[in-house]
Protein backbone atom coordinates (compact mmCIF):
# COMPACT_ATOMS: atom_id res chain seq x y z
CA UNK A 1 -30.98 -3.97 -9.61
CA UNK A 2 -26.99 -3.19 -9.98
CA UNK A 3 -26.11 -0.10 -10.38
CA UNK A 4 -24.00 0.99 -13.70
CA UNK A 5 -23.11 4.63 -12.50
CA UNK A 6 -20.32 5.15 -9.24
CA UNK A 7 -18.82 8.10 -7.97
CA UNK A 8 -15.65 7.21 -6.09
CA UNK A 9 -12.26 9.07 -4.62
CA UNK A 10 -9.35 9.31 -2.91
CA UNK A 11 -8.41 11.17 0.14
CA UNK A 12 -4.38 11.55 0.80
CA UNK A 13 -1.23 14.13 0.84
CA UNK A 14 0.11 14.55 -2.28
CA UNK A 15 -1.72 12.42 -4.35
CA UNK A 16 -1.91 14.31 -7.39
CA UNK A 17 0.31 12.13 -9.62
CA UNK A 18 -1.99 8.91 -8.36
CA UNK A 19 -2.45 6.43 -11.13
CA UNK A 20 -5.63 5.68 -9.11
CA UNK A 21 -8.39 7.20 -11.17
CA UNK A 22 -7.42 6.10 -14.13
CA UNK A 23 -6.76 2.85 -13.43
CA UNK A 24 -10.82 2.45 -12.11
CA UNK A 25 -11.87 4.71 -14.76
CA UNK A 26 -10.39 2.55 -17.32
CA UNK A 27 -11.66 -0.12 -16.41
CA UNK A 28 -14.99 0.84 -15.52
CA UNK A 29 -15.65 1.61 -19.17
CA UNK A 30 -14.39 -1.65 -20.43
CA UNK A 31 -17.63 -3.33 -17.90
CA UNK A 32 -19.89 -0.55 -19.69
CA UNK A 33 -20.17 1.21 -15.97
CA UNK A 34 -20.12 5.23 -15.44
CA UNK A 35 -16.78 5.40 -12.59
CA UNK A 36 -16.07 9.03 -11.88
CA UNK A 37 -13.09 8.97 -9.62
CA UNK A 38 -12.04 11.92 -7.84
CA UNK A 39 -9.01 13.53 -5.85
CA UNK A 40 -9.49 14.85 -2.16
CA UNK A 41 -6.06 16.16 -1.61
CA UNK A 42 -5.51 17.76 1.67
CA UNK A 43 -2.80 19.69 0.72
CA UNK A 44 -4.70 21.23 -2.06
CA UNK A 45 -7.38 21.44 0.12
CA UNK A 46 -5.20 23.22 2.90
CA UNK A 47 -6.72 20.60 5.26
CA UNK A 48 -4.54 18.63 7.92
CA UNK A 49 -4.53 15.04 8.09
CA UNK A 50 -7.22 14.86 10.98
CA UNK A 51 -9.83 16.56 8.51
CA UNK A 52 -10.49 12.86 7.16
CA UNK A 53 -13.16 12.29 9.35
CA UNK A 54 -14.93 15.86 7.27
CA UNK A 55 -14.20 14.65 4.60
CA UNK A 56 -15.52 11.30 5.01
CA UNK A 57 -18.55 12.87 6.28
CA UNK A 58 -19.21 15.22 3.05
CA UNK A 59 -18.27 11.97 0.73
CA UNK A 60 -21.39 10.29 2.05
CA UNK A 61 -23.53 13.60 2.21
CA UNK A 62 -22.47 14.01 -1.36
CA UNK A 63 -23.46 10.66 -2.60
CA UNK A 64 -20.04 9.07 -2.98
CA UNK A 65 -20.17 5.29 -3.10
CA UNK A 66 -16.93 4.87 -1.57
CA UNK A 67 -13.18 6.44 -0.88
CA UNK A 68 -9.68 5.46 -1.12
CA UNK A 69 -7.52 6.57 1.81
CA UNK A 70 -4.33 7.04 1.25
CA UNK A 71 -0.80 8.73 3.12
CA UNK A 72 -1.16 10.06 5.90
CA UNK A 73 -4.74 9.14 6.73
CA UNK A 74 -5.55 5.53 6.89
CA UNK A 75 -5.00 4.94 10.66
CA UNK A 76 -6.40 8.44 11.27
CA UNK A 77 -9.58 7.50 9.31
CA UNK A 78 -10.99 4.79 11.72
CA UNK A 79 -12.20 6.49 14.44
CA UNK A 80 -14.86 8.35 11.92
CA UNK A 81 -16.24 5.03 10.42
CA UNK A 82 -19.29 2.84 11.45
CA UNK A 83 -17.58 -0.58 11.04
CA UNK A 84 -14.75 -2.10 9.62
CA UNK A 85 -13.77 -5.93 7.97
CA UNK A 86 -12.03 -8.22 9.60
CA UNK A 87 -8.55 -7.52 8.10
CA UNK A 88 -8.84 -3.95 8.36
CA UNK A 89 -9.42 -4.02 12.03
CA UNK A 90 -6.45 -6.75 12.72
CA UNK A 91 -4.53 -4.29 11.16
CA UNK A 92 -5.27 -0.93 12.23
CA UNK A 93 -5.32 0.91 9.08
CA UNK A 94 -8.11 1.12 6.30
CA UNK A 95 -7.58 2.55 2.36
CA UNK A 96 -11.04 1.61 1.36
CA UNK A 97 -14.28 2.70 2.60
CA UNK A 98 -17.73 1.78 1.46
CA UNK A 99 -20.70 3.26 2.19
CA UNK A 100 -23.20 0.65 2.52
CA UNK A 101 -26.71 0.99 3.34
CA UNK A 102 -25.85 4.81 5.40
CA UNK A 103 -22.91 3.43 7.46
CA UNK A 104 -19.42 3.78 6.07
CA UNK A 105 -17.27 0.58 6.33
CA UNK A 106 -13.89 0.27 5.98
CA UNK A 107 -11.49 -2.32 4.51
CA UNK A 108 -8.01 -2.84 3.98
CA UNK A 109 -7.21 -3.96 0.33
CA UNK A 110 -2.67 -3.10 0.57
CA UNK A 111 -2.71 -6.64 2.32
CA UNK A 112 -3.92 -8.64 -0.78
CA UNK A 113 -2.70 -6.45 -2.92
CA UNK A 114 1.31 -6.33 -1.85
CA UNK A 115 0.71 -10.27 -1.13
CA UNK A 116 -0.14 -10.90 -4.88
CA UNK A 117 2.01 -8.48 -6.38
CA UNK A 118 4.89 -10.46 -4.55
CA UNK A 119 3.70 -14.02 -5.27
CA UNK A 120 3.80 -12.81 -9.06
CA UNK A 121 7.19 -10.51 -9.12
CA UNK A 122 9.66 -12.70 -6.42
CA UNK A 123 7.97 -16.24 -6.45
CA UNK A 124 10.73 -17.94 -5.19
CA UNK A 125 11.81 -15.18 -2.83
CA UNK A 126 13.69 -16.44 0.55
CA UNK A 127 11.80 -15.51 3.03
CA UNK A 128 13.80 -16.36 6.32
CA UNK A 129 14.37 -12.91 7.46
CA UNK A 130 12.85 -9.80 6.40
CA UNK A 131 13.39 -6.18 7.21
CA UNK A 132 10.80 -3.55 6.66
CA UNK A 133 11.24 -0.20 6.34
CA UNK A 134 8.02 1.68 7.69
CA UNK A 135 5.63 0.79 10.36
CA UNK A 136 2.95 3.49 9.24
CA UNK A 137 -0.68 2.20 7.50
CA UNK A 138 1.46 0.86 4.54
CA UNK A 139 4.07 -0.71 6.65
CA UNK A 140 1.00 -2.63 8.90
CA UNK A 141 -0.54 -3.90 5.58
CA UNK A 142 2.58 -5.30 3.91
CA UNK A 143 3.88 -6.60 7.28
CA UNK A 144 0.81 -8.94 7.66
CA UNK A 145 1.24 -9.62 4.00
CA UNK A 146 5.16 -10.38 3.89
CA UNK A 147 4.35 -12.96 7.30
CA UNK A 148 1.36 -14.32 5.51
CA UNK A 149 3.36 -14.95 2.68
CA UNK A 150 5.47 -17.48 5.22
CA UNK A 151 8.22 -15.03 6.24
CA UNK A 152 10.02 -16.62 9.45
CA UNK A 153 10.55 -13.58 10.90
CA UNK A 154 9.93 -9.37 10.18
CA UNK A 155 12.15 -7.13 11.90
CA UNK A 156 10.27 -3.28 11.83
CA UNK A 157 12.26 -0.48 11.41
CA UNK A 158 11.44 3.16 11.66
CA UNK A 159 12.01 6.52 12.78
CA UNK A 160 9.69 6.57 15.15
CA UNK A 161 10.82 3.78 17.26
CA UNK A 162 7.57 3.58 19.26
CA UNK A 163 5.57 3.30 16.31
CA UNK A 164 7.80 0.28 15.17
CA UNK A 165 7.19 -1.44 18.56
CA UNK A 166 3.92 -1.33 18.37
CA UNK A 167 3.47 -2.82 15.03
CA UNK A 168 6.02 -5.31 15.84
CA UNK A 169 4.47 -6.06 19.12
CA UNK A 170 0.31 -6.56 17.38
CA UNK A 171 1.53 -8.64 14.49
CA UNK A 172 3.51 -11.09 17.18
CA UNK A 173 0.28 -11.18 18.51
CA UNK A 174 -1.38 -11.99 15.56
CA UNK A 175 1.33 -14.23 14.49
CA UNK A 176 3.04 -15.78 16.88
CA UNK A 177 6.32 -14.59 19.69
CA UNK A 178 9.53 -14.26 17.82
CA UNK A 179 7.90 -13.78 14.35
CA UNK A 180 8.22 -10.34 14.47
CA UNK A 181 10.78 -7.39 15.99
CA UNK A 182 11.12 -3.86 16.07
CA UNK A 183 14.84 -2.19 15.68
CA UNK A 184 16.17 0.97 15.58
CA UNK A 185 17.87 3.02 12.44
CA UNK A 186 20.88 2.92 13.47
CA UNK A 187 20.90 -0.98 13.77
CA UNK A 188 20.04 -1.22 9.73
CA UNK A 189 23.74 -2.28 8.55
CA UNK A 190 24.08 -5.28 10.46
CA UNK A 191 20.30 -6.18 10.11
CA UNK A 192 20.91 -6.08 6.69
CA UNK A 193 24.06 -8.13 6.50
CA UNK A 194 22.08 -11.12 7.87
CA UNK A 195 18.57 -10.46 5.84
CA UNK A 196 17.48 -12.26 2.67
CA UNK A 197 15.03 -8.90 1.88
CA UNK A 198 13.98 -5.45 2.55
CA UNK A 199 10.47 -4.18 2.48
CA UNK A 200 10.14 -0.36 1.79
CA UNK A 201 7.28 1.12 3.01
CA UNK A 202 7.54 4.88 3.86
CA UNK A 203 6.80 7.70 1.65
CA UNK A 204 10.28 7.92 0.42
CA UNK A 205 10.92 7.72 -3.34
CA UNK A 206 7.51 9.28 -4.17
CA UNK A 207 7.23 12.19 -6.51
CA UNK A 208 6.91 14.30 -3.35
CA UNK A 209 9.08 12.69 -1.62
CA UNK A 210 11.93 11.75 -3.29
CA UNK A 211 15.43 10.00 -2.20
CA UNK A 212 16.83 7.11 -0.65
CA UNK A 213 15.53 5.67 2.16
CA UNK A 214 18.67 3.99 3.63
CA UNK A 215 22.40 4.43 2.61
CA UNK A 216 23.03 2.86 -0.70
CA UNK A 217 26.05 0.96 0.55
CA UNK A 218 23.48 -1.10 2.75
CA UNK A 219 22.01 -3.12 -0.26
CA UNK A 220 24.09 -5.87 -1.44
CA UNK A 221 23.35 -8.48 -4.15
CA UNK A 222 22.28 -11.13 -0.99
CA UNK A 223 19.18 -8.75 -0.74
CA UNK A 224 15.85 -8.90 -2.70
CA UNK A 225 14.01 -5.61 -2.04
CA UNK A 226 10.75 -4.72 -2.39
CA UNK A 227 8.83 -1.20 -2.96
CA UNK A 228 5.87 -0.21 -1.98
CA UNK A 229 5.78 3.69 -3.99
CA UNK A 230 4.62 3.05 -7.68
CA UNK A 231 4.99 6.99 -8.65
CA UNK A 232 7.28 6.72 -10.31
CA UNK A 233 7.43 3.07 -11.14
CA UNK A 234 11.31 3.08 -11.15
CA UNK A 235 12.55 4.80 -7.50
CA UNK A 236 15.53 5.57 -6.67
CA UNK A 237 15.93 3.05 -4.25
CA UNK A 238 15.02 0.25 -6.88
CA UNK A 239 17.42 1.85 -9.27
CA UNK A 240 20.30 1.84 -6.66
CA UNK A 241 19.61 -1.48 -5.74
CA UNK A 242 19.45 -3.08 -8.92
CA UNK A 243 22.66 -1.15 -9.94
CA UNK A 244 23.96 -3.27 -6.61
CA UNK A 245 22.61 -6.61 -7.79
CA UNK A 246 19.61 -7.12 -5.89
CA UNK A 247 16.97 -8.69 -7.43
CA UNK A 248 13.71 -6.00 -7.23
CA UNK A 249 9.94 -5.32 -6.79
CA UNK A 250 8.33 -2.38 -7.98
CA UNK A 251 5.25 -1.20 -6.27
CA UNK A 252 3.05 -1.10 -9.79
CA UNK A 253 1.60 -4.92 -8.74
CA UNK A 254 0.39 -3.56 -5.24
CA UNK A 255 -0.89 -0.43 -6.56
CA UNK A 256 -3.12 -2.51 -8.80
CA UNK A 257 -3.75 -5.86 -7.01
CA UNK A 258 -5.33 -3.44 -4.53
CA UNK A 259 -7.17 -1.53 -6.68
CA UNK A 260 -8.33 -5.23 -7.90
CA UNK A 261 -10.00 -5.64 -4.78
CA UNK A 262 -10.99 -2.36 -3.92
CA UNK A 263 -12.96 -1.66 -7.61
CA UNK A 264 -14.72 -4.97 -6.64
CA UNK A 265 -15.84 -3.63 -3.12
CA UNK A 266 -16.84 -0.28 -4.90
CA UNK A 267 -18.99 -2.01 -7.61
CA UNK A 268 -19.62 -5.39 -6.58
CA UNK A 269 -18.41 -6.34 -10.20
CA UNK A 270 -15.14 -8.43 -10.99
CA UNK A 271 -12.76 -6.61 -12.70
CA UNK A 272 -9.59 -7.99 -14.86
CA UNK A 273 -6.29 -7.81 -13.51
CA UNK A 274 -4.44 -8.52 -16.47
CA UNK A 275 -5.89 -5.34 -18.31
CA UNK A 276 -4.95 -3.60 -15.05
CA UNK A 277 -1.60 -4.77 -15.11
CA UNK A 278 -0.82 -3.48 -19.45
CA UNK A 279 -3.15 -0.14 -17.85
CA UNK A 280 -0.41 0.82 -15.03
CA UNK A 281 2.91 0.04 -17.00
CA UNK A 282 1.24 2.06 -20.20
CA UNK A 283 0.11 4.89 -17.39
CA UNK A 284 3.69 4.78 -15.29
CA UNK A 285 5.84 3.74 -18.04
CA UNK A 286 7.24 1.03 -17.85
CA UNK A 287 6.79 -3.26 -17.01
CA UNK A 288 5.35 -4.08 -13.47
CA UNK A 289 6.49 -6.18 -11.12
CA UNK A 290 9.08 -8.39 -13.17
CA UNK A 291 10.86 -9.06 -10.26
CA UNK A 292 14.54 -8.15 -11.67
């Protein structure tokens, strides 16, 4: 017999301006269910990021029926599950546990989620060659979205330059040789000059966070660029760039494409992302994903 009552949350830094709960709250009334969705914030907590695994542990002990993972825990979270879907374990990074029958499996829902919000907000998108910004659990997810997607080739860059080569390096191997680099920083401007987009995925621009993530004076109207942070729904980096004529992406389509999937993991029911869609710009204030 389904069940019509869930208790869900979501464990991260910072998260306390997440649109998250009330996006699966919301809609878990409209499909007559009981959702109670609830924030684990570390920080609030005074836990550090490898407390995941406790708090994974007291989720299930508790009853929980499943968790969000968010910043800076969703590589850090794997070691402490039982099993994880295919996607999740090609990319090394999970933001959705389940627990199913007393094992906790995880699943990676930012992959369909950033590769629907894009389809919708940049259509016809070139796609030759990309750089990303961020090679952290985001920057795996929308990396094996972006080359799903058909991008030629997705040149990672970060500040930790190891962490960039090893992304780089496991989605050539997933991919194909040459269909995916790691650069440094400081080789962004001429990157840049020869890209058709930019793919921001660090924390940057976040309400905790906030700022540029790369000199302004990088972005030129040749450039589509893409975000990843939906809070707030306009960052500073989209506002720069569409000041500079790029054509834009907010992250409000990803934030609820993947809570699309993820509700229907939780509950096993389909939910409607249309209603999501009018629930986020209402919530963050503003039209998602219009791609200008």
């Amino acid at each position: 017999m389904a069940k019509d009552s869930y208790l869900v949350g979501l464990v991260g830094s910072g998260i306390g301006p997440s649109l998250s709960p009330a996006l699966h709250e919301r809609e878990a009334d409209r499909q007559g269910l009981r959702l109670l969705y609830r924030l684990l914030d570390i920080d609030t907590l005074g836990l550090p990021p490898q407390a995941v695994g406790d708090l994974v542990r007291s989720a299930r002990t508790l009853g929980f029926d499943g968790l969000n993972v968010t910043h800076p825990c969703k590589q850090l979270v794997i070691e402490h599950l039982d099993a994880l879907a295919p996607q999740a374990e090609a990319l090394g990074a999970v933001n959705t546990v389940v627990f199913e029958d007393g094992r906790a499996v995880g699943h990676n829902t930012d992959v369909t989620g950033f590769a629907a919000s894009f389809a919708r907000g940049l259509p016809d998108a070139p796609l030759e060659r990309v750089v990303q910004l961020g090679a952290g659990g985001a920057g795996a997810a929308v990396a094996h979205a972006t080359l799903t997607l058909g991008a030629e080739r997705v040149t990672v860059v970060d500040a930790l330059p190891e962490r960039a080569a090893a992304l780089a390096e496991s989605l050539a191997r997933h991919f194909g040789a040459g269909r995916a680099a790691a650069a440094a920083p400081d080789a962004l401007a001429e990157l840049l000059r020869r890209a058709d987009g930019i793919v921001h995925a660090t924390p940057t621009g976040m309400a905790a966070h906030p700022g540029l993530p790369l000199p302004a004076e990088l972005l030129h109207p040749g450039l589509w660029v893409a975000e990843v942070v939906y809070r707030p729904l306009e960052t500073e980096l989209l506002r720069t760039a569409r000041a500079r004529g790029c054509a834009t992406l907010d992250g409000g389509g990803m934030a609820v494409f993947q809570a699309v999937d993820a509700f229907r993991l939780f509950t096993g029911r389909e939910p409607d992302s249309a209603r999501m869609l009018a629930d986020i710009a209402e919530l963050a204030g503003g039209a998602v994903g219009a791609g200008k």
